[in-house]
C-alpha atoms as a PDB file:
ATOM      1  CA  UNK A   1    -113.428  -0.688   2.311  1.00  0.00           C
ATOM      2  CA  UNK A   2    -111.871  -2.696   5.190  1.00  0.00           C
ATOM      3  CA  UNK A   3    -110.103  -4.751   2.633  1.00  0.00           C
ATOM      4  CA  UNK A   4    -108.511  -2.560   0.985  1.00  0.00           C
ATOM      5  CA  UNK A   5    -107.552  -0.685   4.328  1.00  0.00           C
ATOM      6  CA  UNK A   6    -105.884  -4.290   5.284  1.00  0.00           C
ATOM      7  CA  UNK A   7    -104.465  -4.707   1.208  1.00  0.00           C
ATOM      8  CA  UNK A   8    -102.300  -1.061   2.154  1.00  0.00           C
ATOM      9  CA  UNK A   9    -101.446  -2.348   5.893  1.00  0.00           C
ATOM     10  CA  UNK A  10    -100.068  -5.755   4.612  1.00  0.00           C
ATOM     11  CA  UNK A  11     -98.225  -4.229   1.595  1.00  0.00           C
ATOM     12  CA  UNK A  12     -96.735  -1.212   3.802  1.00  0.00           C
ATOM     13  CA  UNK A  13     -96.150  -3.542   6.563  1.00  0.00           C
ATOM     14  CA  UNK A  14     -93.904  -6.199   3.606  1.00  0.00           C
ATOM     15  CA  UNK A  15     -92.394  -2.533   2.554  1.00  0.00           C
ATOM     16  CA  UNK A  16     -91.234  -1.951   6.122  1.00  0.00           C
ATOM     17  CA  UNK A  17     -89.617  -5.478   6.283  1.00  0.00           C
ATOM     18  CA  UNK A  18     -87.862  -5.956   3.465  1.00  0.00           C
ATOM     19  CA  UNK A  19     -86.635  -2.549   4.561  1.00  0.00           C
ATOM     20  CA  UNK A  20     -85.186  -3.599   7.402  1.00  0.00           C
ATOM     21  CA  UNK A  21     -84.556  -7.237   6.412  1.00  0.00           C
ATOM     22  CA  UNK A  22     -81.496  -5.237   3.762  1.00  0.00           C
ATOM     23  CA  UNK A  23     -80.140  -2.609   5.847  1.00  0.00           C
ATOM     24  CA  UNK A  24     -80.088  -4.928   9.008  1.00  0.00           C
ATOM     25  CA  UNK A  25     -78.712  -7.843   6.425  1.00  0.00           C
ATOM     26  CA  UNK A  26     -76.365  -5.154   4.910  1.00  0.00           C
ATOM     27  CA  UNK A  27     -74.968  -3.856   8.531  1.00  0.00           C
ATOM     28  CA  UNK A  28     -74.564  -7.128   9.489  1.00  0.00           C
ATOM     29  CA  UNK A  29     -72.325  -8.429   5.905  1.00  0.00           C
ATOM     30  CA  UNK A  30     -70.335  -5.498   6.577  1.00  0.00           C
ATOM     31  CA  UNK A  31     -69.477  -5.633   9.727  1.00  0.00           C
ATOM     32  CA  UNK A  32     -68.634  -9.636   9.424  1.00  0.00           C
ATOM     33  CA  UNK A  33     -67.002  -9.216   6.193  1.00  0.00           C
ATOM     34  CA  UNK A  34     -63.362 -10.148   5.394  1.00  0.00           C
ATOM     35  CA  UNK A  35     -61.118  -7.777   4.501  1.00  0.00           C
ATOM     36  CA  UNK A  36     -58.754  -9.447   1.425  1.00  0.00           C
ATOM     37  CA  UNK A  37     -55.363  -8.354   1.243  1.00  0.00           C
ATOM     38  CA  UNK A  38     -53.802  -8.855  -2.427  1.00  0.00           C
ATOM     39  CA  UNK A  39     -50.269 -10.212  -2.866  1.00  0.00           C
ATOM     40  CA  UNK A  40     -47.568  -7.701  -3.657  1.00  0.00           C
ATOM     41  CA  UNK A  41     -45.461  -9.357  -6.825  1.00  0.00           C
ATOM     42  CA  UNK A  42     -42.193  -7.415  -7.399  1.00  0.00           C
ATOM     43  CA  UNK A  43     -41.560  -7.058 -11.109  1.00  0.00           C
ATOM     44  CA  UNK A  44     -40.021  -5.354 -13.679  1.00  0.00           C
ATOM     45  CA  UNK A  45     -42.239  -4.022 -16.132  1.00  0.00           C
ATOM     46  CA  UNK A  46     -41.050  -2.062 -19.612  1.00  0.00           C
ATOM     47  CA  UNK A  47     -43.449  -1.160 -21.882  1.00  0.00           C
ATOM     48  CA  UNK A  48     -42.514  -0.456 -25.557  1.00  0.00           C
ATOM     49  CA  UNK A  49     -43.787   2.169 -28.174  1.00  0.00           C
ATOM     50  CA  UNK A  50     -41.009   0.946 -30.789  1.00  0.00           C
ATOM     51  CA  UNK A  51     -40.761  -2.617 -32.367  1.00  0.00           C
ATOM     52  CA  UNK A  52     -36.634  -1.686 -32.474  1.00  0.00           C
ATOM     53  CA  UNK A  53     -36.484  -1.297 -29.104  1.00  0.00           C
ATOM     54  CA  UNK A  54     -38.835  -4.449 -27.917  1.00  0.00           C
ATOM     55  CA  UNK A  55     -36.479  -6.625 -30.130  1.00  0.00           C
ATOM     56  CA  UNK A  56     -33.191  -5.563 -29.029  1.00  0.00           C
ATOM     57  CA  UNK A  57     -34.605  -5.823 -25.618  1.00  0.00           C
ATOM     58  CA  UNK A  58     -35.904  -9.207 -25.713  1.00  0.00           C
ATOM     59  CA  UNK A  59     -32.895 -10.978 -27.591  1.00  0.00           C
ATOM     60  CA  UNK A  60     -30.754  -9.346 -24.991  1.00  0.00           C
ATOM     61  CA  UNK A  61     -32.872 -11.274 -22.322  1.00  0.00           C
ATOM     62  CA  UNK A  62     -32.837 -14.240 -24.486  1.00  0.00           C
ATOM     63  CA  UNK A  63     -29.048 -14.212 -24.747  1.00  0.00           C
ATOM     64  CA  UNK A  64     -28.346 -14.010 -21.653  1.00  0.00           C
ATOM     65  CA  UNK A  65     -30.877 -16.758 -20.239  1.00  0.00           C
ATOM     66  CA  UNK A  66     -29.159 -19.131 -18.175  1.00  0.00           C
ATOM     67  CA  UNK A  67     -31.535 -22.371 -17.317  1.00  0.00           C
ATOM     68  CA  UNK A  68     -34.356 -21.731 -19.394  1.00  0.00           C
ATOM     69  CA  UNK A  69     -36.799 -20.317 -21.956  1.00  0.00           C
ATOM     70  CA  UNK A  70     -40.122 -20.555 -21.995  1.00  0.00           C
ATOM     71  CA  UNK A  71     -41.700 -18.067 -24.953  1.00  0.00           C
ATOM     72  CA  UNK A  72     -45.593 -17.631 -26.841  1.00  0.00           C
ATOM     73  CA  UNK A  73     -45.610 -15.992 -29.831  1.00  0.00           C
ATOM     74  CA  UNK A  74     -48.465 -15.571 -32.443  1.00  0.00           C
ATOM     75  CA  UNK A  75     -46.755 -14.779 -35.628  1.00  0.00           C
ATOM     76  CA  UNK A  76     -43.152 -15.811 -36.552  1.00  0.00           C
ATOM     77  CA  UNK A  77     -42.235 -15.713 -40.073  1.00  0.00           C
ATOM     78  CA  UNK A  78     -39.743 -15.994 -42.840  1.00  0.00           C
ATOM     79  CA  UNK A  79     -38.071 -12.412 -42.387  1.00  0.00           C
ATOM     80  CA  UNK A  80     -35.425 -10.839 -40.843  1.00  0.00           C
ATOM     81  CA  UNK A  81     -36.611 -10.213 -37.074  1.00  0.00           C
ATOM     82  CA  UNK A  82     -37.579 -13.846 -36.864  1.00  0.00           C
ATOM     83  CA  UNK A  83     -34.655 -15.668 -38.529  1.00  0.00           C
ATOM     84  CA  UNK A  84     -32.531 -13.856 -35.972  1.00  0.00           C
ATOM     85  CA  UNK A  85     -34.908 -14.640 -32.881  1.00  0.00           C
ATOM     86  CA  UNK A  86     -34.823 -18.456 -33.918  1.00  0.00           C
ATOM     87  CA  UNK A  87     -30.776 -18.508 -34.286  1.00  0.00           C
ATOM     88  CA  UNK A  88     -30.879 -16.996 -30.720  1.00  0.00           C
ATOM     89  CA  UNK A  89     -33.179 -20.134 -29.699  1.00  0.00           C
ATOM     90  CA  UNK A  90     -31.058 -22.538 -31.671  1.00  0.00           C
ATOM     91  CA  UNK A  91     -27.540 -21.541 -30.195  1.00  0.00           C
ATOM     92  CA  UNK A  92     -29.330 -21.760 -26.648  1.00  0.00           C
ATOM     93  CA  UNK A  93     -30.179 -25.217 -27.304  1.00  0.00           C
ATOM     94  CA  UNK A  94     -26.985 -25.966 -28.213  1.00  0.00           C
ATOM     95  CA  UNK A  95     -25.454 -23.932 -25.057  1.00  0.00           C
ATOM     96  CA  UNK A  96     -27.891 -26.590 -22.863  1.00  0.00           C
ATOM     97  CA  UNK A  97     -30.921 -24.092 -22.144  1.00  0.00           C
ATOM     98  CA  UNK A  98     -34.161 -25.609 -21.955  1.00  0.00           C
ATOM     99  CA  UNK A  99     -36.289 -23.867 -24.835  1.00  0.00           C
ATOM    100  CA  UNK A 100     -39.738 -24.300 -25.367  1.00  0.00           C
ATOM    101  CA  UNK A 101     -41.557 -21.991 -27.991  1.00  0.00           C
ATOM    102  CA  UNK A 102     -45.075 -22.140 -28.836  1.00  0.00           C
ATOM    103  CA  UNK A 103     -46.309 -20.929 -32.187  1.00  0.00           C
ATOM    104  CA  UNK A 104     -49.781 -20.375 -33.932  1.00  0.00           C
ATOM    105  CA  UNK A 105     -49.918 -22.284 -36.525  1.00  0.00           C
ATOM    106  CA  UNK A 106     -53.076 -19.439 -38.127  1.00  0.00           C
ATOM    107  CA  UNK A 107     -51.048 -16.167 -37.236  1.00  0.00           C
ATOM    108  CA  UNK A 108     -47.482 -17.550 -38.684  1.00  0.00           C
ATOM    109  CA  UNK A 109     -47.640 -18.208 -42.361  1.00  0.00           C
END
């Protein structure tokens, strides 16, 4: 009887201290803790719901690129949309933009 009397002290009394141990731990994190301020990037942002207008919009940018062009694209094939796109990139070259274009090789055909 006296050891299980001791088994319930020892077990309430680990309770009771890991109680403590995490809301004194947790008062003390918070009250050291950093606060992190994010970096505020000013951007222009357009989203598009129509391939029309995404194209016109880009090759306008593209035209008018002055130093250089740096572009990703996953699929660029034999059609209209991308003949045009790599004339743009071709006369830029020739104008004395830097152009770099990166294509995958499995999504362009």
């Amino acid at each position: 009887m006296n050891f299980g009397l001791i088994l319930i002290a020892i077990i309430a009394g680990l309770v009771l201290w890991l109680y403590a141990d995490f809301t004194l731990g947790r008062k003390n994190h918070l009250a050291n803790a950093k606060t992190n301020t994010l970096p505020v990037r000013e951007s222009n942002l357009a989203i598009f719901a129509e391939g029309p207008e995404l194209f016109d919009d880009l090759f306008s940018e593209l035209k008018n690129a002055r130093q250089h062009i740096h572009i990703l694209f996953y699929i660029v094939q034999d059609d209209k949309i991308s003949q045009e796109f790599l004339t743009i990139l071709k006369e830029k070259v020739k104008a004395g933009v830097e152009v770099r274009l990166m294509v995958d090789w499995v999504g362009s055909g």
